[in-house]
Protein backbone atom coordinates (compact mmCIF):
# COMPACT_ATOMS: atom_id res chain seq x y z
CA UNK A 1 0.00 0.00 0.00
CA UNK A 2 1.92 3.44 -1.11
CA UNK A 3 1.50 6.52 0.76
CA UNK A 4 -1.28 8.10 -1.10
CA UNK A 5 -3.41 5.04 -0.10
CA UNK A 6 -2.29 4.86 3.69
CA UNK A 7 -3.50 8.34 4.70
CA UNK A 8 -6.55 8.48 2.90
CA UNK A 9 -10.38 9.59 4.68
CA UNK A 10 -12.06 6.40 5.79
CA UNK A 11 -14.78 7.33 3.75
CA UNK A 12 -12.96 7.35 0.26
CA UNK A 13 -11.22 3.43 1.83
CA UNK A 14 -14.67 2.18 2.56
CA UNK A 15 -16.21 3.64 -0.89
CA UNK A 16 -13.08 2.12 -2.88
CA UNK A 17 -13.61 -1.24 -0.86
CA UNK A 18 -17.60 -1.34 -2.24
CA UNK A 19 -16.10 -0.97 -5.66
CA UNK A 20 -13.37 -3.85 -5.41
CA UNK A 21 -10.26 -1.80 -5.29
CA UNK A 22 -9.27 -2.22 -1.90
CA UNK A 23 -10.39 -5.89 -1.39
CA UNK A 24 -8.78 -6.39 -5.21
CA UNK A 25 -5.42 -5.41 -3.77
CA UNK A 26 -5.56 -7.62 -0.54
CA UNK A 27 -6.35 -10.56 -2.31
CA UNK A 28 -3.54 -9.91 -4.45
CA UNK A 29 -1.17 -9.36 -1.47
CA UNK A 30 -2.46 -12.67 -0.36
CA UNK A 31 -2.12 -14.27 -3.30
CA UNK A 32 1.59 -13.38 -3.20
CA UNK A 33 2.90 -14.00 0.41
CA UNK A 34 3.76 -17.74 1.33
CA UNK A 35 1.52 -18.91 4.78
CA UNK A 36 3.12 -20.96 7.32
CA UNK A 37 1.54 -23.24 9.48
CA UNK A 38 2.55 -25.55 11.70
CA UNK A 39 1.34 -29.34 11.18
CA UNK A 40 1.68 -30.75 14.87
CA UNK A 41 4.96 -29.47 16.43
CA UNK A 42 7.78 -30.60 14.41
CA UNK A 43 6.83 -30.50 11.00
CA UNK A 44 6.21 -26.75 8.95
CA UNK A 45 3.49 -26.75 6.07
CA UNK A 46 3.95 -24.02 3.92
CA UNK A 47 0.91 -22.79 1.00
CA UNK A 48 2.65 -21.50 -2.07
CA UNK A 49 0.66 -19.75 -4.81
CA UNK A 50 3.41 -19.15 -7.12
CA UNK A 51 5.18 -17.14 -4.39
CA UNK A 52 8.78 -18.26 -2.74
CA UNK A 53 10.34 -19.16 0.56
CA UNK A 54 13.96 -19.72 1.76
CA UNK A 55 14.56 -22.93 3.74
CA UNK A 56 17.54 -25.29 5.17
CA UNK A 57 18.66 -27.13 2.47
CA UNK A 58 17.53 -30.54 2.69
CA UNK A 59 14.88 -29.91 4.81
CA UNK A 60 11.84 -30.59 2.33
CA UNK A 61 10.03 -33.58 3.44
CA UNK A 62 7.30 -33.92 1.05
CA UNK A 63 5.40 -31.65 -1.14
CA UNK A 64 1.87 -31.23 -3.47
CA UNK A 65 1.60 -29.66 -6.46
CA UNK A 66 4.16 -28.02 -8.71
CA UNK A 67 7.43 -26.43 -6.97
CA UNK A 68 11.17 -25.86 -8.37
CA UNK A 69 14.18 -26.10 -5.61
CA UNK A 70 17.37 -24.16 -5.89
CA UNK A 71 20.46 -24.14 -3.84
CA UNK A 72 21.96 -20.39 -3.05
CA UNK A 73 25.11 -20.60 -2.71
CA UNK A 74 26.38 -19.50 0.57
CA UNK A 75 23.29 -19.21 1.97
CA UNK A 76 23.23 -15.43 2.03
CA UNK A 77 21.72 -12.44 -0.17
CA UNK A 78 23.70 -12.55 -3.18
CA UNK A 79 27.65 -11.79 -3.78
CA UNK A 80 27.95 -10.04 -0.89
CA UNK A 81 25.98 -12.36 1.90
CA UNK A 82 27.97 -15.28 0.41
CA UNK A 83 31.24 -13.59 0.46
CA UNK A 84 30.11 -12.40 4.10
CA UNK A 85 29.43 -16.00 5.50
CA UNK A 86 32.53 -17.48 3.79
CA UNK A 87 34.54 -14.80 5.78
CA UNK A 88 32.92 -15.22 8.79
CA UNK A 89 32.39 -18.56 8.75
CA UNK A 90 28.78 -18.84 9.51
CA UNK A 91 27.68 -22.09 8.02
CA UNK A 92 24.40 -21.81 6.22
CA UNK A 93 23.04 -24.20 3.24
CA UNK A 94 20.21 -22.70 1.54
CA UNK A 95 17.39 -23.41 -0.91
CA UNK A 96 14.85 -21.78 -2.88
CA UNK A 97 11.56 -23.43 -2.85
CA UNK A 98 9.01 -21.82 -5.89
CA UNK A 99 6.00 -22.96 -6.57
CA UNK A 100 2.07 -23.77 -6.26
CA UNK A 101 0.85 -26.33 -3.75
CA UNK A 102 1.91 -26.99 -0.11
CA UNK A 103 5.53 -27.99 1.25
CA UNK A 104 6.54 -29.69 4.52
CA UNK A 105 9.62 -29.03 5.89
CA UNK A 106 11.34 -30.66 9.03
CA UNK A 107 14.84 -31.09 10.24
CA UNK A 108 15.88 -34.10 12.44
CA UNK A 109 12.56 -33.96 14.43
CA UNK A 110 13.13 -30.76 16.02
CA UNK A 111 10.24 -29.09 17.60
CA UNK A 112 9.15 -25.77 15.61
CA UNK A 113 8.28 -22.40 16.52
CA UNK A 114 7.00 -19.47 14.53
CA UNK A 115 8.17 -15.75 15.09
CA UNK A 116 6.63 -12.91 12.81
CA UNK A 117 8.26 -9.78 11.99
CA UNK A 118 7.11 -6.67 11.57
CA UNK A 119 10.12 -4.36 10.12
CA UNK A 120 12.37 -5.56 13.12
CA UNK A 121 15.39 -8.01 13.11
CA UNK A 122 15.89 -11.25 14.32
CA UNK A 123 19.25 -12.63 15.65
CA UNK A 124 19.14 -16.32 15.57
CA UNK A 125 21.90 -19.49 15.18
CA UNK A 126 21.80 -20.51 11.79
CA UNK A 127 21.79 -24.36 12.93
CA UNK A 128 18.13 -23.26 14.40
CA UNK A 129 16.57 -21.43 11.37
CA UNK A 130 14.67 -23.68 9.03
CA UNK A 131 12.37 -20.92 6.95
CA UNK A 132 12.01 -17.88 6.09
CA UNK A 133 9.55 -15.83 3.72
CA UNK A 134 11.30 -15.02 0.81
CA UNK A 135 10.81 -11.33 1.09
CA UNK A 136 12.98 -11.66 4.70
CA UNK A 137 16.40 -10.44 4.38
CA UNK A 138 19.13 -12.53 5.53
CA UNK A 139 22.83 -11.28 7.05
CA UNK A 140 25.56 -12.23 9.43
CA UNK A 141 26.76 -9.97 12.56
CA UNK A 142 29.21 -10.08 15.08
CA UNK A 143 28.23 -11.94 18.50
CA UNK A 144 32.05 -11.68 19.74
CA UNK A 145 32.81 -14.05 23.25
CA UNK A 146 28.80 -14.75 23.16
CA UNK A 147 29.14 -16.72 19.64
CA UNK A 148 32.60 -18.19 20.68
CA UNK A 149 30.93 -19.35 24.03
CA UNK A 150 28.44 -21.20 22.24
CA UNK A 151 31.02 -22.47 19.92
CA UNK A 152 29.37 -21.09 16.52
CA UNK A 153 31.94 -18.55 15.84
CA UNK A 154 32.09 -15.21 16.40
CA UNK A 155 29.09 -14.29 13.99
CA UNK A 156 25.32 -15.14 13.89
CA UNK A 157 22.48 -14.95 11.25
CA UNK A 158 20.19 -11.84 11.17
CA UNK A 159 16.60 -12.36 9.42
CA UNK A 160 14.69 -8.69 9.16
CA UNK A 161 11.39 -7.50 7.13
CA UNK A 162 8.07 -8.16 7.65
CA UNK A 163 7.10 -11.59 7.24
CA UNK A 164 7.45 -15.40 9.21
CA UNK A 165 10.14 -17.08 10.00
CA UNK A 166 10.60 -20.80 11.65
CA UNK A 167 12.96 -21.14 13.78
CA UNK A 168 14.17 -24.78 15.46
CA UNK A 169 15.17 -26.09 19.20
CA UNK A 170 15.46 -29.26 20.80
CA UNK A 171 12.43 -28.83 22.85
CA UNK A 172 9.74 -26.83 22.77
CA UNK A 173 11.22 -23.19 22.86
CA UNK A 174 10.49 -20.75 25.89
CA UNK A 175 10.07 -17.25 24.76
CA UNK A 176 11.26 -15.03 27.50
CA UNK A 177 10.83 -10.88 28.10
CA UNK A 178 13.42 -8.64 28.75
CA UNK A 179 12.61 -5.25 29.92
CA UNK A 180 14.48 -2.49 31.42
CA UNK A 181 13.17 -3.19 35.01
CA UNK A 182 14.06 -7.16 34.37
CA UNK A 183 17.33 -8.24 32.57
CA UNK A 184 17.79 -11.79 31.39
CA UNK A 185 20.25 -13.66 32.03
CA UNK A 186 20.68 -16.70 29.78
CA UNK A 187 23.25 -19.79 29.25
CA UNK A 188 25.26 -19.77 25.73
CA UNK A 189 23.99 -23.48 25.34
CA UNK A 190 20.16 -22.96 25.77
CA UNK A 191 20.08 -19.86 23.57
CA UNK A 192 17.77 -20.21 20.48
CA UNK A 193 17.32 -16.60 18.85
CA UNK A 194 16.48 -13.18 20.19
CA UNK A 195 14.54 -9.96 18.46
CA UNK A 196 13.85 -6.66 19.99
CA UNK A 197 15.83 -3.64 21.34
CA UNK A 198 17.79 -5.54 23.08
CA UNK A 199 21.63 -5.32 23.91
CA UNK A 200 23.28 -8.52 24.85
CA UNK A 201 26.96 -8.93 27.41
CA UNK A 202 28.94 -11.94 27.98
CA UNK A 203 29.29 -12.19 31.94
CA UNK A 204 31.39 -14.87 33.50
CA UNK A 205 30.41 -16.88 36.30
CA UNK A 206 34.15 -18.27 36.61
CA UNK A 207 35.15 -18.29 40.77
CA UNK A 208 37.35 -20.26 42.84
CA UNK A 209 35.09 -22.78 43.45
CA UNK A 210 34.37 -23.26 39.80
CA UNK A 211 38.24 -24.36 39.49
CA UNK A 212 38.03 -26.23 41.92
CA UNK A 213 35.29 -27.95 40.38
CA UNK A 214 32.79 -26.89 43.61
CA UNK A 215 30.61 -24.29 41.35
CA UNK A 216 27.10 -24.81 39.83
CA UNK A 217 28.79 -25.27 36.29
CA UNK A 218 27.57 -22.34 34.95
CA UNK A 219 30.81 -20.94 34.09
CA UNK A 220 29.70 -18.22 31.74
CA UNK A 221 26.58 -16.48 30.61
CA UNK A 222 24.69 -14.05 28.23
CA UNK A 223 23.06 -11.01 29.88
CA UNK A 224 19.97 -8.97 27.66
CA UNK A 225 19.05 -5.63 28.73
CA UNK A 226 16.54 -3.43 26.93
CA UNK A 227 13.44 -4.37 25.63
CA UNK A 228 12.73 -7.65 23.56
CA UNK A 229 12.01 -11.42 23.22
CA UNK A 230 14.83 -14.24 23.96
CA UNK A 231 13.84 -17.96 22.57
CA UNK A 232 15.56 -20.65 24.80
CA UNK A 233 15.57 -24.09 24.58
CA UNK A 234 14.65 -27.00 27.09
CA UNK A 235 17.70 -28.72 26.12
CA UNK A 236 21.87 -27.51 26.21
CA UNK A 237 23.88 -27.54 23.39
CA UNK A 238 27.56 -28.91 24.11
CA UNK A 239 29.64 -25.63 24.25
CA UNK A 240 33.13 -24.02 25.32
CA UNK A 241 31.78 -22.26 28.16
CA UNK A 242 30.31 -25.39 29.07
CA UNK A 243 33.66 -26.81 29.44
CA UNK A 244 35.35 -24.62 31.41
């Protein structure tokens, strides 16, 4: 919808409506913008109408209908994301998946979980993203000691636009607020994703007694502060800080 459309009266929306011209853009909209849904909790269906979506390569389970698969190479948007990830190092196989008809996705039996976006950005592992709409905009940034902790590098995978993405865990995911009154304070291996205005600092929880092998084996954390939405998982990852 352009500008000219988004501020006008009510009354001239409501007559254009009557006439189709409204409703006649909607459906189009609709026609064009892949719908996910999930089909118990560890399997994504996906309706296509000739539209796109960008999924973990390999993930397709089954399909109706008529749809085309492509690899991108590197995983990211165009030269630059795949020059980006090779540099980095953030490890990302990705497919195209065009068509009309209905595709199921899954990876490994993991459970699912949907996130929309509305214009913000999602930080998330790329080992945990399974989908995205094609319109959503893919990237890398730095995570620093956080990423190393975790032991997926020092970058992670940004997804931002409006749209749906589907993100995986090993366990239902717990979506958890952070607020300014209320900072979160999360271990490296049961972080999933996080969106918001949120900052993020790598804390360590490394005493005497951890040394000595007397602490609660929590060696090192993630604080959030600010305002936002951290996914965690029932389940921890094997990671460095883990080791310590």
């Amino acid at each position: 919808m352009n500008a000219s459309t988004k501020f006008r009266p009510l009354w001239q929306i409501v007559r254009d409506g009557m006439r189709g011209g409204v409703c006649a853009r909607v459906r189009r909209y609709l026609r064009t913008v892949a719908m996910f849904r999930l089909q118990g909790s560890k399997v994504l269906a996906v309706d296509m109408t000739g539209d796109a979506v960008k999924a973990k390569n390999g993930s397709m389970v089954a399909y109706d209908g008529q749809m085309a698969f492509k690899k991108l190479t590197g995983g990211g948007e165009g030269l630059r994301g795949m020059v980006t990830r090779r540099l980095t190092g953030e490890q990302m196989t990705v497919m195209e998946v065009r068509g009309q008809g209905t595709c199921w996705f899954a990876d490994r039996a993991s459970e699912i979980n949907l996130v929309r976006l509305s214009g913000d950005k999602l930080f998330v592992e790329s080992s945990n993203l399974l989908a995205t709409d094609g319109g959503l905009r893919t990237g890398t940034t730095f995570t620093g000691l956080r990423g190393a902790s975790q032991g997926n590098g020092l970058f992670t995978t940004t997804v931002e636009g409006h749209g749906q993405a589907a993100i995986l865990s090993d366990g239902p995911a717990v979506v958890l607020r952070v607020s300014p009154q209320y900072p979160l304070i999360v271990d490296p291996g049961a972080y999933v994703a996080h969106q918001g205005n949120v900052r993020q600092s790598f804390q360590s929880g490394v005493t005497f007694r951890t040394l000595l092998g007397e602490g609660g084996g929590e060696a090192f954390q993630i604080r959030f502060e600010g305002d936002g939405l951290v996914y965690v998982q029932p389940s921890e990852r094997n990671t460095i800080a883990g080791d310590v």
